[in-house]
PDB file of N, CA and C in Angstrom:
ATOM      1  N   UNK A   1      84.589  94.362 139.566  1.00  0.00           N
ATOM      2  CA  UNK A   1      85.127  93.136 139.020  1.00  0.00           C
ATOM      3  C   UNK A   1      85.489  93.317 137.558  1.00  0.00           C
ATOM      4  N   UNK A   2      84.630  93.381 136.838  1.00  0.00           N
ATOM      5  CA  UNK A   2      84.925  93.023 134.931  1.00  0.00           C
ATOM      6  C   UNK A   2      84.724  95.072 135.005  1.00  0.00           C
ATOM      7  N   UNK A   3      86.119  95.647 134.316  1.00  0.00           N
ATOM      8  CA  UNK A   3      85.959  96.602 133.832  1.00  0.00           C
ATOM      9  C   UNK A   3      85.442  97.199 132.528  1.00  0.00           C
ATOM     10  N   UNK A   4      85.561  95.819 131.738  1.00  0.00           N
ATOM     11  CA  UNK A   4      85.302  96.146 129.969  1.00  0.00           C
ATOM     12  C   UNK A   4      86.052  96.481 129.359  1.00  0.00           C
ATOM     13  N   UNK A   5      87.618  96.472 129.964  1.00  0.00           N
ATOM     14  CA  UNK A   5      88.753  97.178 129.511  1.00  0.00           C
ATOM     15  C   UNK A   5      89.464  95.670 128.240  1.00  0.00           C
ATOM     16  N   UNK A   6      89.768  96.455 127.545  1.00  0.00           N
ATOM     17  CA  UNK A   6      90.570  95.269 126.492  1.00  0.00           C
ATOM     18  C   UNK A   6      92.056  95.658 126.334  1.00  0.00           C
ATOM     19  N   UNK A   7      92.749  94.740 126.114  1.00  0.00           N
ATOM     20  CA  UNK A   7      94.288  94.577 125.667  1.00  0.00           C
ATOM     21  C   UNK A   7      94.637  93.740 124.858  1.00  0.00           C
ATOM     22  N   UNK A   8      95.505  94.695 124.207  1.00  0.00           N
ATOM     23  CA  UNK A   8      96.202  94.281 123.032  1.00  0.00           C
ATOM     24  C   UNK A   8      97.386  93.813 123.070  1.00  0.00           C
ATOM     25  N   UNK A   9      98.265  92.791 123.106  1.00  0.00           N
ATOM     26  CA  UNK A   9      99.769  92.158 123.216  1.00  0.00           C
ATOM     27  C   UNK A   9     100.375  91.955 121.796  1.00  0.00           C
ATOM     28  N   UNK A  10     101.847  92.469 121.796  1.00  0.00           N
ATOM     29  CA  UNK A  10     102.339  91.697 120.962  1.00  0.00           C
ATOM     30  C   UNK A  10     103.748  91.594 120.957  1.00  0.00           C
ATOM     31  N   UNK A  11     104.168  90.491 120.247  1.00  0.00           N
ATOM     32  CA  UNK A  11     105.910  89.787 120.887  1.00  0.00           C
ATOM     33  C   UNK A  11     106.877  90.893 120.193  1.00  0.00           C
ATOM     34  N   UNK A  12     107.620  91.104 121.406  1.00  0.00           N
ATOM     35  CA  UNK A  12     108.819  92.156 120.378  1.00  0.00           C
ATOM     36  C   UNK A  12     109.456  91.678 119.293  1.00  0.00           C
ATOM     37  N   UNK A  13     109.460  91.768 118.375  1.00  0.00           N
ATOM     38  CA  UNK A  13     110.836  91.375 117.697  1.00  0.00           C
ATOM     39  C   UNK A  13     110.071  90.064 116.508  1.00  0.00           C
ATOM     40  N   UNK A  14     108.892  89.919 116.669  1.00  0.00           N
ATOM     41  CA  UNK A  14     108.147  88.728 116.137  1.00  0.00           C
ATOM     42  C   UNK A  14     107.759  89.461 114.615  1.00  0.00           C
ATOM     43  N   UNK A  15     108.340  88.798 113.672  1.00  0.00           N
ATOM     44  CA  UNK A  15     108.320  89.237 112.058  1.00  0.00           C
ATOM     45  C   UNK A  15     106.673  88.092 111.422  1.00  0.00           C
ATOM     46  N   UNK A  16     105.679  87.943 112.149  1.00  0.00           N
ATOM     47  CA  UNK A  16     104.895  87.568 111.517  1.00  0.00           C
ATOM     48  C   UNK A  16     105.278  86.262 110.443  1.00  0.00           C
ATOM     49  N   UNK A  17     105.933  85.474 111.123  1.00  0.00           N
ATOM     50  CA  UNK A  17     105.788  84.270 110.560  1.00  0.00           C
ATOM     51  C   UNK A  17     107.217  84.116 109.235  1.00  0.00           C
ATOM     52  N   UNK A  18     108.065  85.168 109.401  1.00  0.00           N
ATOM     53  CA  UNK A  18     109.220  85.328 108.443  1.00  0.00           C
ATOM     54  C   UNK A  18     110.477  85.182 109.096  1.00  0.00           C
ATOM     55  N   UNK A  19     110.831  84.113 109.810  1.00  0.00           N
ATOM     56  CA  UNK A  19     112.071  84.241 110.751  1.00  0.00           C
ATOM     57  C   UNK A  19     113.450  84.909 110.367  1.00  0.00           C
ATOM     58  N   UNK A  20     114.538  85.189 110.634  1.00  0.00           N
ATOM     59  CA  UNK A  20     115.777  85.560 110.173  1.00  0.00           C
ATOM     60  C   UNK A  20     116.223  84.710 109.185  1.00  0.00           C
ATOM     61  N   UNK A  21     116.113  83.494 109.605  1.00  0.00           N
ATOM     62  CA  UNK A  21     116.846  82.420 109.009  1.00  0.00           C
ATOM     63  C   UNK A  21     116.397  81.695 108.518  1.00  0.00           C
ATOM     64  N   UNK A  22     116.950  81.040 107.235  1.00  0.00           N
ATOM     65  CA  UNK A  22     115.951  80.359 106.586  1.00  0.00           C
ATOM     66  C   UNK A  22     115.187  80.396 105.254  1.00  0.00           C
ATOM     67  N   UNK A  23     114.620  81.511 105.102  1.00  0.00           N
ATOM     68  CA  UNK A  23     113.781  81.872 104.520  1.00  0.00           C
ATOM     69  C   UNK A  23     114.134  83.144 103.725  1.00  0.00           C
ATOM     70  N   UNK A  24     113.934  82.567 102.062  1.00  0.00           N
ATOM     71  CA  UNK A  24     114.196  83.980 101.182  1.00  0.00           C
ATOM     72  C   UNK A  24     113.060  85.252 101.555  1.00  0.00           C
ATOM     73  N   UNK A  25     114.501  86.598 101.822  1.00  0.00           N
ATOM     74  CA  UNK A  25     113.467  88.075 102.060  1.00  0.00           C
ATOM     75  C   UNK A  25     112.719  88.122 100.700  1.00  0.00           C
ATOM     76  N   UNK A  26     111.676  89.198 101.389  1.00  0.00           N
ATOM     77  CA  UNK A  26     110.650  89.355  99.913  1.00  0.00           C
ATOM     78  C   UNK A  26     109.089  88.438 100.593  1.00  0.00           C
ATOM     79  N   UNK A  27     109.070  87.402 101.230  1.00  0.00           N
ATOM     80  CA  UNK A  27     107.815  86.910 101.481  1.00  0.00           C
ATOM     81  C   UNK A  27     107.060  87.129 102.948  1.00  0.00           C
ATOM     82  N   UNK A  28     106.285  87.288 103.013  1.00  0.00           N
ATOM     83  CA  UNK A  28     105.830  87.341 104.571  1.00  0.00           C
ATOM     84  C   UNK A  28     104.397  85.758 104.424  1.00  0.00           C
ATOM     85  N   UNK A  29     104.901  85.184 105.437  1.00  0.00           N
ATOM     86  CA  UNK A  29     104.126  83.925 105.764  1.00  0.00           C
ATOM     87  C   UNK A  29     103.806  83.346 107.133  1.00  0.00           C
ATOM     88  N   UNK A  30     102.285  82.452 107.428  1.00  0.00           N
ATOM     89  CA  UNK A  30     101.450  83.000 108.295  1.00  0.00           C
ATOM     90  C   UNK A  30     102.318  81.862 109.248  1.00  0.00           C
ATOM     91  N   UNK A  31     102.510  82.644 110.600  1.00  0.00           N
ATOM     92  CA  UNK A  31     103.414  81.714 111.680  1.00  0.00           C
ATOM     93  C   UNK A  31     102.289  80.604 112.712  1.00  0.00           C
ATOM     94  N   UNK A  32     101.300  80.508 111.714  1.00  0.00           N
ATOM     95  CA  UNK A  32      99.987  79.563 112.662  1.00  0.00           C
ATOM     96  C   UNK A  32      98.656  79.267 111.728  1.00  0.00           C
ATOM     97  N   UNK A  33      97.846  78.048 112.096  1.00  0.00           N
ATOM     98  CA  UNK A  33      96.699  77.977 111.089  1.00  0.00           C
ATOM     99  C   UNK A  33      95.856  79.488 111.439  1.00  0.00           C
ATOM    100  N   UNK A  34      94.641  80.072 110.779  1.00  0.00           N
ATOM    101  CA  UNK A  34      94.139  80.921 110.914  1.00  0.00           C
ATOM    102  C   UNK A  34      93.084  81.643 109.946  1.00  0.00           C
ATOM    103  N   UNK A  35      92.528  82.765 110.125  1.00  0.00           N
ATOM    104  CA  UNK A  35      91.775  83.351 109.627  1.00  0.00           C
ATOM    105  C   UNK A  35      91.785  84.724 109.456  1.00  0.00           C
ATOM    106  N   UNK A  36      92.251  85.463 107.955  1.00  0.00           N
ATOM    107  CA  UNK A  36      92.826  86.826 107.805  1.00  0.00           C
ATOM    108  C   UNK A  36      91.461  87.570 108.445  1.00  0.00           C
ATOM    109  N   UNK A  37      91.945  88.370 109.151  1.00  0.00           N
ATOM    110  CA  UNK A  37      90.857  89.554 109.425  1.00  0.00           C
ATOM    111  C   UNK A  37      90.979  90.674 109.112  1.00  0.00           C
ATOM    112  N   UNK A  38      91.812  90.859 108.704  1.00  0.00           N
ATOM    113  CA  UNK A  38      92.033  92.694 107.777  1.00  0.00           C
ATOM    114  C   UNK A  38      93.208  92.914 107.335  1.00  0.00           C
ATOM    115  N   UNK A  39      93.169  93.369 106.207  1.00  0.00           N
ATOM    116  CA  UNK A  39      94.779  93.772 105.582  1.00  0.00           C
ATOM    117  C   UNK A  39      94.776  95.438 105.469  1.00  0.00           C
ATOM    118  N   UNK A  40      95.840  95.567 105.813  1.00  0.00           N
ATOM    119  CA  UNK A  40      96.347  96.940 106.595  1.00  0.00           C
ATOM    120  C   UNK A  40      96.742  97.997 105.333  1.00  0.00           C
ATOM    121  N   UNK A  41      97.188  97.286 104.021  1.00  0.00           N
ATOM    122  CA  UNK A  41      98.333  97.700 103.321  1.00  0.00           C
ATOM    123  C   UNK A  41      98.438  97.107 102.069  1.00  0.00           C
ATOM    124  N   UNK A  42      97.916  98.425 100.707  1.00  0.00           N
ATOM    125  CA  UNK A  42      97.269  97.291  99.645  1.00  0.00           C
ATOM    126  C   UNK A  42      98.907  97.322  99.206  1.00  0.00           C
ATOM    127  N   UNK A  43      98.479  96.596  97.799  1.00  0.00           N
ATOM    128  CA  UNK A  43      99.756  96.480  96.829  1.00  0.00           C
ATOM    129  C   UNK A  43     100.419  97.842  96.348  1.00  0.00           C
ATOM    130  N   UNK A  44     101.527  97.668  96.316  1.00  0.00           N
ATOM    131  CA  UNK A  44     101.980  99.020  95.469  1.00  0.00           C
ATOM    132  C   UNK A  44     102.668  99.830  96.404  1.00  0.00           C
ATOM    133  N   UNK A  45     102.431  99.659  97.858  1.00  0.00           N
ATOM    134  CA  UNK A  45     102.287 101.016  98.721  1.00  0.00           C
ATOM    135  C   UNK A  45     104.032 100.290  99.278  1.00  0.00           C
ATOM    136  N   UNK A  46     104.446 101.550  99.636  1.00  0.00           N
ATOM    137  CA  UNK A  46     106.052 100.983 100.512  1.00  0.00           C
ATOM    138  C   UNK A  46     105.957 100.714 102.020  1.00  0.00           C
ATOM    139  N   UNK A  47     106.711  99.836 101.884  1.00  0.00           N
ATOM    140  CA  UNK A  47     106.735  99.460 103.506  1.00  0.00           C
ATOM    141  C   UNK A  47     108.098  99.792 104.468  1.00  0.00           C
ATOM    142  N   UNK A  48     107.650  99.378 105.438  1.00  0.00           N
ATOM    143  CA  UNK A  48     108.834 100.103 105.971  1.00  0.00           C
ATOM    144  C   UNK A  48     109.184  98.875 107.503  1.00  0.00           C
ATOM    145  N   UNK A  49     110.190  98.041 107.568  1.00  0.00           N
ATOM    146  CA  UNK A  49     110.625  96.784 108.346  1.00  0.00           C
ATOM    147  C   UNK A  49     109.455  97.202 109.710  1.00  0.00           C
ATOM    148  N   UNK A  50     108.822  96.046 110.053  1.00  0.00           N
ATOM    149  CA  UNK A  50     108.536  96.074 111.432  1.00  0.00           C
ATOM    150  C   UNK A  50     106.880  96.581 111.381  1.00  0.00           C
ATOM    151  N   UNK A  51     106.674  97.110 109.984  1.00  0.00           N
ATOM    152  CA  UNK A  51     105.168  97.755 110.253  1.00  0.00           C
ATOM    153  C   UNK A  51     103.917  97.047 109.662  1.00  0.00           C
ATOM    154  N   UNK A  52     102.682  96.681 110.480  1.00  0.00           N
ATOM    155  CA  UNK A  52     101.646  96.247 110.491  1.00  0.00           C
ATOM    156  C   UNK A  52     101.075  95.660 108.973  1.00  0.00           C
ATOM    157  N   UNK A  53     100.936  94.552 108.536  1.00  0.00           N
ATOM    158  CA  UNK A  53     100.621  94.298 107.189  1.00  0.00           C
ATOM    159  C   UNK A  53      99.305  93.632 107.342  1.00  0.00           C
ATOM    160  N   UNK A  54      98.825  92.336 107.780  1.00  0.00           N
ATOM    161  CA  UNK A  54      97.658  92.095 108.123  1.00  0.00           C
ATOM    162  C   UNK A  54      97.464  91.616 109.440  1.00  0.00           C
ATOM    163  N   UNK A  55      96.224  90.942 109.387  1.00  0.00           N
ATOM    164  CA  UNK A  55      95.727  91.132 111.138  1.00  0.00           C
ATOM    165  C   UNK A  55      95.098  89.467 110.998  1.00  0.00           C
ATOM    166  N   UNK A  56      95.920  88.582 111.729  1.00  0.00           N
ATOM    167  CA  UNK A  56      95.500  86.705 111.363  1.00  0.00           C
ATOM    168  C   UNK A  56      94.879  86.455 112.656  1.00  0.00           C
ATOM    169  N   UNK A  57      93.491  86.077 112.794  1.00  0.00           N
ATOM    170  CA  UNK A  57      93.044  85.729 114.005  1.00  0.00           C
ATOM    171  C   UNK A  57      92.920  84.499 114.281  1.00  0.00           C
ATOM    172  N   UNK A  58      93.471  84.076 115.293  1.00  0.00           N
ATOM    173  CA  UNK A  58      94.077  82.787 115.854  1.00  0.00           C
ATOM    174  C   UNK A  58      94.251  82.174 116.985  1.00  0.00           C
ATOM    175  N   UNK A  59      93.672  80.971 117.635  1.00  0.00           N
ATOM    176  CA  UNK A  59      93.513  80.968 118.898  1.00  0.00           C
ATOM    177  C   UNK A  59      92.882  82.204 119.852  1.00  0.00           C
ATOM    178  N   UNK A  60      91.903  82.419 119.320  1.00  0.00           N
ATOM    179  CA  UNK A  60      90.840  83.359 120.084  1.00  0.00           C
ATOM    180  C   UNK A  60      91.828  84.700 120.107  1.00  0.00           C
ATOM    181  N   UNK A  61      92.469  85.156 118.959  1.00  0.00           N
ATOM    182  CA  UNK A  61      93.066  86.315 119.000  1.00  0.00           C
ATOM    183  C   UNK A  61      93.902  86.948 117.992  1.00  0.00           C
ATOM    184  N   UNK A  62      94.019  88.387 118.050  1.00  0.00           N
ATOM    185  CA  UNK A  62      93.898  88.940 116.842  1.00  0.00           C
ATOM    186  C   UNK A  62      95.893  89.215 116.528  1.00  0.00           C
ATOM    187  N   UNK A  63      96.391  88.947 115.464  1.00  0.00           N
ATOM    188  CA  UNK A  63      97.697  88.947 115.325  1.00  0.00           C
ATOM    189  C   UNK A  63      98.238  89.864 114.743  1.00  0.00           C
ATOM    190  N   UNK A  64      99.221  90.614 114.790  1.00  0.00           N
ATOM    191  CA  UNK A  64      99.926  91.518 113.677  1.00  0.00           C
ATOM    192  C   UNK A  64     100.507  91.469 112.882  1.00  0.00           C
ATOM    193  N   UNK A  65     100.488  91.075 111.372  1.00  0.00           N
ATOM    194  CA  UNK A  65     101.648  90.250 111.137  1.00  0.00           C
ATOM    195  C   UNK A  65     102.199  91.561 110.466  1.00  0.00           C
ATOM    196  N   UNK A  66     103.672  91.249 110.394  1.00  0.00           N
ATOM    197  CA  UNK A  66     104.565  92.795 110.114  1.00  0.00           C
ATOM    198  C   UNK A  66     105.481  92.562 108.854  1.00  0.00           C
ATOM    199  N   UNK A  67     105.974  93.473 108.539  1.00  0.00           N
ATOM    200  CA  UNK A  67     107.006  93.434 107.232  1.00  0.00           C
ATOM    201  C   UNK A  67     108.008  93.193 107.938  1.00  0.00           C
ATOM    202  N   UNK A  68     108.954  91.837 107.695  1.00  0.00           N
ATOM    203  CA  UNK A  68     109.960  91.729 108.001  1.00  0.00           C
ATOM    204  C   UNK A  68     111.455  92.605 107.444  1.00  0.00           C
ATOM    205  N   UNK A  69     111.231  93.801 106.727  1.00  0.00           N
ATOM    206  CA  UNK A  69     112.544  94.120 105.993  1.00  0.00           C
ATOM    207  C   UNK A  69     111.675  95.631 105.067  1.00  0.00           C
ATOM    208  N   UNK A  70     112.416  96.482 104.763  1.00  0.00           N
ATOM    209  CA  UNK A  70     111.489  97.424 103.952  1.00  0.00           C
ATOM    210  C   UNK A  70     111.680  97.143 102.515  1.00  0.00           C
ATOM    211  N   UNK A  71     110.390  97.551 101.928  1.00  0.00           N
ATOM    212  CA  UNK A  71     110.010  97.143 100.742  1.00  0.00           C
ATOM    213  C   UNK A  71     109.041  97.693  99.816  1.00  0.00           C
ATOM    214  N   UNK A  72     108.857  97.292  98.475  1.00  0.00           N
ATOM    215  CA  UNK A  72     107.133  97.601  98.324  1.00  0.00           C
ATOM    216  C   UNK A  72     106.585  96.161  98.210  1.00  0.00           C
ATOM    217  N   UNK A  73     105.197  96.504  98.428  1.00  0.00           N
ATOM    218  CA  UNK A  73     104.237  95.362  99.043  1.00  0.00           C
ATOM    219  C   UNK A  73     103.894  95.029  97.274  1.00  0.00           C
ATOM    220  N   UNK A  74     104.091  93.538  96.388  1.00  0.00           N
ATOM    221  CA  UNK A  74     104.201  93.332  95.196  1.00  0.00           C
ATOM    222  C   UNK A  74     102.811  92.639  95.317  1.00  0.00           C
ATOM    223  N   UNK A  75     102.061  91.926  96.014  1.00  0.00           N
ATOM    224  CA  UNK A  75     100.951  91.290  95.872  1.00  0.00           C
ATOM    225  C   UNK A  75     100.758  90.755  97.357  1.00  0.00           C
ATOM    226  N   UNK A  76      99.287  90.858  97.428  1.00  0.00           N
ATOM    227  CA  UNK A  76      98.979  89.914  98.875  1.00  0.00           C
ATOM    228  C   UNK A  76      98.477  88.634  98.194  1.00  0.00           C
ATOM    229  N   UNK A  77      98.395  87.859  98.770  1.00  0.00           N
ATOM    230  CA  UNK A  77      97.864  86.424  98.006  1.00  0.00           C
ATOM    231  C   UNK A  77      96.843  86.066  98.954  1.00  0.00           C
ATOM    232  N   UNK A  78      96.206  86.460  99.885  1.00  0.00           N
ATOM    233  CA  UNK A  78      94.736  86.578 100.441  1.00  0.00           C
ATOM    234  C   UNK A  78      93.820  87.659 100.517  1.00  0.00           C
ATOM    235  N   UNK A  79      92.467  87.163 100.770  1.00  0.00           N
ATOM    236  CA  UNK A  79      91.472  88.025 101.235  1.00  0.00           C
ATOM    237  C   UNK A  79      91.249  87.617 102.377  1.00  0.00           C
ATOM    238  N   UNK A  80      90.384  88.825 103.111  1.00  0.00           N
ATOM    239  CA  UNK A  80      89.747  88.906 104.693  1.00  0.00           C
ATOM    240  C   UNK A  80      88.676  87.709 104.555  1.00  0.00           C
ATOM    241  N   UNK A  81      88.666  86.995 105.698  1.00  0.00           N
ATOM    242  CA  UNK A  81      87.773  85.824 105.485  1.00  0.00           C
ATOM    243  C   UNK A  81      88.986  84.317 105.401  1.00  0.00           C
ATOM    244  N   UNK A  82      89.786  84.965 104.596  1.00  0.00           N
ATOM    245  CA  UNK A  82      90.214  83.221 104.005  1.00  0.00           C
ATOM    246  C   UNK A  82      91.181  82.877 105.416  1.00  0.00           C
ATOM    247  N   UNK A  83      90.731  81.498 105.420  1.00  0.00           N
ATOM    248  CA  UNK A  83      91.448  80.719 106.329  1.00  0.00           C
ATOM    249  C   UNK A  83      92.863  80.063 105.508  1.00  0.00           C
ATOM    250  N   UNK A  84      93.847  80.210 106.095  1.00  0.00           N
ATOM    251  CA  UNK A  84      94.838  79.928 106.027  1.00  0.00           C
ATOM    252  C   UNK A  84      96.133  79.124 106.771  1.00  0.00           C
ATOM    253  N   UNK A  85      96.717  78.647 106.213  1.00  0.00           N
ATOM    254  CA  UNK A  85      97.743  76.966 106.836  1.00  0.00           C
ATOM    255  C   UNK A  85      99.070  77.693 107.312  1.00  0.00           C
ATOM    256  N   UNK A  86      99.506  77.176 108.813  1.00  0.00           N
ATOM    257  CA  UNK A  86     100.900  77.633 108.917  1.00  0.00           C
ATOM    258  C   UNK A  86     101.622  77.643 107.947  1.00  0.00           C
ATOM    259  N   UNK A  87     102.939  78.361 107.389  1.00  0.00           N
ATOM    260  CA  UNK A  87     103.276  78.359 106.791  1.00  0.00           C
ATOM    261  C   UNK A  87     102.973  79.124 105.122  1.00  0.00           C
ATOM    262  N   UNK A  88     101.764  79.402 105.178  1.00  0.00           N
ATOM    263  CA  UNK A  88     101.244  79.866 104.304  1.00  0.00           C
ATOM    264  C   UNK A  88     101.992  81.336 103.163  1.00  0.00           C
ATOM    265  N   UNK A  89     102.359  81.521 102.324  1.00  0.00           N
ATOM    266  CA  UNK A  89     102.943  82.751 101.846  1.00  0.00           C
ATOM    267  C   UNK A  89     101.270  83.626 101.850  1.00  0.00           C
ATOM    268  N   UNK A  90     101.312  84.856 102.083  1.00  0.00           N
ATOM    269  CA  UNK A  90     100.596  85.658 102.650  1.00  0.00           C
ATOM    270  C   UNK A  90     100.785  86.705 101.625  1.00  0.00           C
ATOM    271  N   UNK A  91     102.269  87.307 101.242  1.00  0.00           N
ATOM    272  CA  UNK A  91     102.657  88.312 100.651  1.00  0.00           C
ATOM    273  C   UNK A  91     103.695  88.620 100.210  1.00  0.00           C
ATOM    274  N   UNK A  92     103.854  89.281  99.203  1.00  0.00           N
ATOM    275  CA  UNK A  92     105.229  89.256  98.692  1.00  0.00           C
ATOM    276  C   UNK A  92     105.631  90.525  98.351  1.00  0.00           C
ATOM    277  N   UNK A  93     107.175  91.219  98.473  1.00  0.00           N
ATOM    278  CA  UNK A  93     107.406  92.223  98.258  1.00  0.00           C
ATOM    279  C   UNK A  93     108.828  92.116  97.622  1.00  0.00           C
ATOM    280  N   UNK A  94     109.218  93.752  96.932  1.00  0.00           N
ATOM    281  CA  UNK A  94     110.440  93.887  96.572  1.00  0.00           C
ATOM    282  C   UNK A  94     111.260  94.845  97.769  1.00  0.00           C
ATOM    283  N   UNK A  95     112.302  94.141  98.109  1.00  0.00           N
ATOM    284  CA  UNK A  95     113.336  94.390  98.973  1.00  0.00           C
ATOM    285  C   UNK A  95     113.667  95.630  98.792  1.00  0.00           C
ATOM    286  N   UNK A  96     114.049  96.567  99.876  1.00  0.00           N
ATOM    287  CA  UNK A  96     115.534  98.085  98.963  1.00  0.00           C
ATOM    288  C   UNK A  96     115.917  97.605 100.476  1.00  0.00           C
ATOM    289  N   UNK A  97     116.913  98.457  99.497  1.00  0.00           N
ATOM    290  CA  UNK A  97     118.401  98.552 100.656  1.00  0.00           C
ATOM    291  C   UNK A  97     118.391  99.372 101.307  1.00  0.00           C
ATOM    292  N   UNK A  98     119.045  99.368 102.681  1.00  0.00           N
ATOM    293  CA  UNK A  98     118.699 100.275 103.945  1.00  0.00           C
ATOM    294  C   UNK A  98     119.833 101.776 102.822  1.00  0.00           C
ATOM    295  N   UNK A  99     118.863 102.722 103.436  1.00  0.00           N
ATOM    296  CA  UNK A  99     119.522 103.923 103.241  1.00  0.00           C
ATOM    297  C   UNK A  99     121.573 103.967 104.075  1.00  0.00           C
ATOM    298  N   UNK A 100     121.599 104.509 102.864  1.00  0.00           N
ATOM    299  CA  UNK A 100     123.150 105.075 103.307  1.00  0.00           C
ATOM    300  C   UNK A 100     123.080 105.966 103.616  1.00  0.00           C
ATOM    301  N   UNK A 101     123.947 106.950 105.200  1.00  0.00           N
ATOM    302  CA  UNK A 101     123.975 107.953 105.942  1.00  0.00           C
ATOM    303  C   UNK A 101     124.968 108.975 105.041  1.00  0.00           C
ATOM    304  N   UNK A 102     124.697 110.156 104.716  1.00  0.00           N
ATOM    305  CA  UNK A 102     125.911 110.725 104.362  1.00  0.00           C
ATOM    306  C   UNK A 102     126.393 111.942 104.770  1.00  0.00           C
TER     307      UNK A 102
END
């Protein structure tokens, strides 16, 4: 019956609470009320679109929230522990521009 086996899900294409539209690039903000459980990725460090920044646990489950765009990571504005409001700015970064092929 119960194997002990666990799984992990997560939505393709889901930018952690930073939709396309809408919203000036540069911020990542939380897409639900919640509670940070680990940040992946201090300040300073470069990011790269799509990759793991912190971890918001929410409705009995653990979230990914991702860099919507590549960047460097300019400040997080939480700690692990803090509960936090949809909508919340989470983090902020400086934008670059996608590489040119040559």
């Amino acid at each position: 019956m119960g194997t002990g086996a666990t799984f992990r899900f997560e939505i393709e294409g889901h930018s952690g609470g930073t939709p396309a539209s809408g919203r000036p690039p540069g911020r990542l903000t939380s897409p639900m009320p919640g509670r940070i459980a680990a940040m992946l990725v201090a300040p300073g460090a470069t990011v790269e679109a799509n990759q793991p920044l912190i971890v918001l646990e929410a409705m009995k489950m653990e979230h990914l929230l991702r860099a919507p765009q590549n960047g460097i990571l300019k400040s997080i504005n939480c700690e692990v522990g803090d509960q936090v409001r949809e909508g919340a700015e989470l983090a902020t970064f400086e934008t670059t521009p996608p590489e040119v092929a040559s």
